[in-house]
Protein backbone atom coordinates (compact mmCIF):
# COMPACT_ATOMS: atom_id res chain seq x y z
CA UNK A 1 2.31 -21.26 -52.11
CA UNK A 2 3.54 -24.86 -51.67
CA UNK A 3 5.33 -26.50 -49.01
CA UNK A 4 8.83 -25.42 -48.87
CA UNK A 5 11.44 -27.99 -48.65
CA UNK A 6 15.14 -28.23 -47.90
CA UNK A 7 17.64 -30.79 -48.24
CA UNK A 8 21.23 -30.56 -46.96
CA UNK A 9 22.97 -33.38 -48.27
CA UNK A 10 26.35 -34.03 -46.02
CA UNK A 11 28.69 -35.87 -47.84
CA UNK A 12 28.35 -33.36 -51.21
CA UNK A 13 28.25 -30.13 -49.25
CA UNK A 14 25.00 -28.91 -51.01
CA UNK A 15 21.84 -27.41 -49.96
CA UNK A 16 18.83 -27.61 -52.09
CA UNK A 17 16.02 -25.51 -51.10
CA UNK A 18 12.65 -25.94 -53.45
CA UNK A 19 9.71 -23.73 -53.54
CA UNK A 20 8.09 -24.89 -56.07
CA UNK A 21 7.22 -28.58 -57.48
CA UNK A 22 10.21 -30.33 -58.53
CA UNK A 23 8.58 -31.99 -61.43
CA UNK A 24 8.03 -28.99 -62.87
CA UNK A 25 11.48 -28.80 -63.11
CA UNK A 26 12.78 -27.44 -67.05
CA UNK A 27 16.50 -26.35 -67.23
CA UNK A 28 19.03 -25.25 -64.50
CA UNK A 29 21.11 -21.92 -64.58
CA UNK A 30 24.14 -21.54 -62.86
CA UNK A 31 24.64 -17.88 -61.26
CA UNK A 32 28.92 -18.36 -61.28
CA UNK A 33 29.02 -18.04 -57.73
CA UNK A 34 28.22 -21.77 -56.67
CA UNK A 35 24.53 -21.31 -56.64
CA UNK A 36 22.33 -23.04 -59.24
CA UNK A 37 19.20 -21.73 -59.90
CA UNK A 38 16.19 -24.55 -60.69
CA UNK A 39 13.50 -23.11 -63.56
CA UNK A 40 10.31 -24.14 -64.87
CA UNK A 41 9.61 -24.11 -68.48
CA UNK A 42 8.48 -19.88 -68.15
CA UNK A 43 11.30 -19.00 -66.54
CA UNK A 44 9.82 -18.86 -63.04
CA UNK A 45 12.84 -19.93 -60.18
CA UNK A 46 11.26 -23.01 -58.69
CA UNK A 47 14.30 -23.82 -55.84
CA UNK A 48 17.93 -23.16 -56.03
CA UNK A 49 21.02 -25.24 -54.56
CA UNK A 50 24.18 -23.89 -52.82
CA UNK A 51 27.56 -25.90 -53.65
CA UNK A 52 29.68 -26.03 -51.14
CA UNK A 53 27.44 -25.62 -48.43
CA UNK A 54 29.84 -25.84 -44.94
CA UNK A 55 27.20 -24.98 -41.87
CA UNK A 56 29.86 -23.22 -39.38
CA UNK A 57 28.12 -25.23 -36.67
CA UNK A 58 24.63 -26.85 -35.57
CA UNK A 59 22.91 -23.50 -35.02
CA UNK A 60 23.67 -22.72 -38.45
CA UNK A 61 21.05 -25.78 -38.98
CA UNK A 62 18.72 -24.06 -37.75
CA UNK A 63 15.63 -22.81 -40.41
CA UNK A 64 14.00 -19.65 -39.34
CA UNK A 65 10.93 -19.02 -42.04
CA UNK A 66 8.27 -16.30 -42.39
CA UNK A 67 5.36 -15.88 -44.26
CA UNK A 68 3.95 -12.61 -45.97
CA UNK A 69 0.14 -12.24 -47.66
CA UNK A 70 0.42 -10.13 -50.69
């Protein structure tokens, strides 16, 4: 698995979370419920970006993350 990033940007109230290479990048699908969902050319999600992202307060800036082995 790749690094994942995130990217809160401020002044647009959007988070962008990707867990897969950005380059890779193919089409975008929007889910109708201000999420957009990043694809590569097979379909596979590779990140996803909230609209209208509000954190309720600096905790909610906090990033918790686990990690599984399958």
């Amino acid at each position: 698995m790749e690094k994942i990033r995130i990217y809160y940007d401020k002044e647009g109230n959007t988070l962008i979370v990707w867990f897969g290479d950005s380059m890779d990048e193919y089409i975008c699908e929007e889910t109708g419920e201000e999420l957009i969902l990043m694809k590569d050319k097979n379909g596979h999600i590779l990140g996803f970006e909230k609209l209208n992202y509000l954190p309720q307060s600096s905790a909610d800036r906090n990033i918790v993350f686990e990690t599984a082995t399958i």
